[in-house]
C-alpha atoms as a PDB file:
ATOM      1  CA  UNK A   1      96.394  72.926 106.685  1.00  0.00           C
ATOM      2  CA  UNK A   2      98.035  74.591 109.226  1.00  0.00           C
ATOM      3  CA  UNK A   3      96.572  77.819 108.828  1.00  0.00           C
ATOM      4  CA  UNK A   4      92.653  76.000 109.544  1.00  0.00           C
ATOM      5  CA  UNK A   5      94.135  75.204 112.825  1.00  0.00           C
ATOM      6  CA  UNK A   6      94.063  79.097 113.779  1.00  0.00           C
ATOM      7  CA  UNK A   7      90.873  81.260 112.725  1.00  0.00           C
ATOM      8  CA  UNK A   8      93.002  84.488 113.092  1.00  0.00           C
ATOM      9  CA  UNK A   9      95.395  83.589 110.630  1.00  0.00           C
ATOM     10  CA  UNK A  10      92.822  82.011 107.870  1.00  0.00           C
ATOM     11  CA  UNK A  11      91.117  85.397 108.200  1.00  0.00           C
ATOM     12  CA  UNK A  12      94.621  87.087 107.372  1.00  0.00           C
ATOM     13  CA  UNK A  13      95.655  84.405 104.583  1.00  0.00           C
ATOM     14  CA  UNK A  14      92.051  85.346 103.266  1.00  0.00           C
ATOM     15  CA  UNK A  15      92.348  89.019 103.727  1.00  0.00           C
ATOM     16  CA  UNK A  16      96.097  88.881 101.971  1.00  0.00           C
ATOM     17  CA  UNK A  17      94.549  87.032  98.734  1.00  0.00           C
ATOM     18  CA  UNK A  18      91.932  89.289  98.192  1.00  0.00           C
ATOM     19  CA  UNK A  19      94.167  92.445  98.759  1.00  0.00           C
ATOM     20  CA  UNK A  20      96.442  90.888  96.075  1.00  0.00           C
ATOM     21  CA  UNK A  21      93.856  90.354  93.701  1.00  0.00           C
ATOM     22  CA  UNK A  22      92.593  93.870  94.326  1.00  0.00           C
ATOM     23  CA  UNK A  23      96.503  94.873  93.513  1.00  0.00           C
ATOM     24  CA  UNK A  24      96.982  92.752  90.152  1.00  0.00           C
ATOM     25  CA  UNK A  25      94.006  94.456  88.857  1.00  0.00           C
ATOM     26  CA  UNK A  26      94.633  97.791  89.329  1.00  0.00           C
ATOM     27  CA  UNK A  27      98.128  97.282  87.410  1.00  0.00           C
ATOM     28  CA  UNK A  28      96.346  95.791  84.425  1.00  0.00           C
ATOM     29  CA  UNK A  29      93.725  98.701  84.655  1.00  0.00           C
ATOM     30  CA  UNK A  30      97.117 101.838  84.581  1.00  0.00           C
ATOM     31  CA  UNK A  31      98.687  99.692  81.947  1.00  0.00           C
ATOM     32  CA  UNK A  32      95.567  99.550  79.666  1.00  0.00           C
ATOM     33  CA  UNK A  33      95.436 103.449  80.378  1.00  0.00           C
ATOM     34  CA  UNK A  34      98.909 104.171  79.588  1.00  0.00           C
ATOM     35  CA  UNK A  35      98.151 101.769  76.387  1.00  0.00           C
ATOM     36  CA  UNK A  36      95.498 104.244  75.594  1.00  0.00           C
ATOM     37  CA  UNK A  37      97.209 106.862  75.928  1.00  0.00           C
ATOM     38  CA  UNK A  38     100.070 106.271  74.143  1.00  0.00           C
ATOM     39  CA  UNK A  39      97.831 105.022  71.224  1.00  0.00           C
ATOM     40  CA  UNK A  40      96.250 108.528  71.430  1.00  0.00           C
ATOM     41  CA  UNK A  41      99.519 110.139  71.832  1.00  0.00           C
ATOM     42  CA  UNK A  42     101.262 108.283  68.347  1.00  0.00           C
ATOM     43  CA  UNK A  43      97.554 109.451  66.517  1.00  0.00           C
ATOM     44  CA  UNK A  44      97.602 113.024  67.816  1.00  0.00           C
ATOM     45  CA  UNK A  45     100.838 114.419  68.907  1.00  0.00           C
ATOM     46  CA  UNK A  46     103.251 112.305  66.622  1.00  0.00           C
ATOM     47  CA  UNK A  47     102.129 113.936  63.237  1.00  0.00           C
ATOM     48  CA  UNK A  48     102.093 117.718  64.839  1.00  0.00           C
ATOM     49  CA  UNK A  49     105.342 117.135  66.217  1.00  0.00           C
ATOM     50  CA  UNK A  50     106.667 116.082  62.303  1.00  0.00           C
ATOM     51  CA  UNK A  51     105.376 119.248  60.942  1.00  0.00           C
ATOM     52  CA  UNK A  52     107.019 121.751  63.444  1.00  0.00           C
ATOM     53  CA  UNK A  53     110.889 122.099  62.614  1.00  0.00           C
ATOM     54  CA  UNK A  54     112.028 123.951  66.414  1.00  0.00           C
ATOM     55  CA  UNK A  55     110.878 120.516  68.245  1.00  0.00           C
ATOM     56  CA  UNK A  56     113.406 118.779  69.736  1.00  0.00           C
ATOM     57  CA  UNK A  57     114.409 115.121  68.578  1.00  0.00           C
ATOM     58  CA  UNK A  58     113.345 113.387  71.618  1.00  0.00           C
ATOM     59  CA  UNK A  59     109.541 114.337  70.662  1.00  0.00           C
ATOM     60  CA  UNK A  60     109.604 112.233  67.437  1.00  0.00           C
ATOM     61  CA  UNK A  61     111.332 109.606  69.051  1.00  0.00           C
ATOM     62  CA  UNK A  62     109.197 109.273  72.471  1.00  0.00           C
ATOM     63  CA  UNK A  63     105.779 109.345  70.484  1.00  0.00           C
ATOM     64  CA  UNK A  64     107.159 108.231  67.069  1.00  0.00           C
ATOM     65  CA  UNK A  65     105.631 104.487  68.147  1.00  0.00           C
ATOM     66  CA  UNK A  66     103.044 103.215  70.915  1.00  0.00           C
ATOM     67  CA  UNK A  67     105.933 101.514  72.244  1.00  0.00           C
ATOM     68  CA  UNK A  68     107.911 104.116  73.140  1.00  0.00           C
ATOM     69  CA  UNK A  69     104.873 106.406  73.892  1.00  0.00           C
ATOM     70  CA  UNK A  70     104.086 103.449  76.716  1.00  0.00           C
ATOM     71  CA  UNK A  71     108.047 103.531  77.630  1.00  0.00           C
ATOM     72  CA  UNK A  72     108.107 107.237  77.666  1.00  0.00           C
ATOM     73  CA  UNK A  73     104.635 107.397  79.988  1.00  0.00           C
ATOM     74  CA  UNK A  74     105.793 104.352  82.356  1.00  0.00           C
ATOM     75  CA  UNK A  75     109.055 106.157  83.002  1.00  0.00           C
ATOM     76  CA  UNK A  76     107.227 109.252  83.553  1.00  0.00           C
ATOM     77  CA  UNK A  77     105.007 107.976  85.747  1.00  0.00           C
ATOM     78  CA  UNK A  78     107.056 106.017  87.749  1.00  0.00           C
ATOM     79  CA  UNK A  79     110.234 108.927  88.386  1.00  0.00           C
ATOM     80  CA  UNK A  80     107.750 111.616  87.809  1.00  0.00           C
ATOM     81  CA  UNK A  81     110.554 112.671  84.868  1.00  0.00           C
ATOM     82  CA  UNK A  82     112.277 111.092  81.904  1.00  0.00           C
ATOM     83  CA  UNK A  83     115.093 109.198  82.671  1.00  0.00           C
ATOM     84  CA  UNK A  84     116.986 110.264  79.398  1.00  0.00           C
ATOM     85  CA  UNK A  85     116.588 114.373  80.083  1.00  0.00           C
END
């Protein structure tokens, strides 16, 4: 009520909703590509890294599930680096 009183600001209040809308779904669009990926990742680099012996443990763990493929990705993506190395 207070903010139809003042043009200015229902043109901010307005401009603020929208820009939070356009913010929510971006999120949900990375986290339905890091979902993907990580699904990919389990399918193709999980079985490959069974076979090889040299690999280090950390490879079987990070993509040894889609949930921590998506852990693994989300903390890469948000550091830039995994927070366990």
């Amino acid at each position: 009520r207070f903010i139809g009183l003042f043009p200015a600001m229902q043109a901010i209040a307005r401009s603020f909703v929208f820009a939070m809308m356009a913010m929510f779904w971006g999120v949900v669009t990375i986290f339905a590509l890091l979902l993907i990926f990580s699904i990919l990742a389990v399918e193709l680099v999980y079985p490959h890294s069974r076979e090889l012996t040299n690999t280090r443990p950390w490879c079987q763990e990070a993509f040894g599930s889609v949930q921590a493929a998506f852990l693994y990705f989300f903390q890469t993506m948000l550091v830039g680096d995994s927070w366990g190395d």
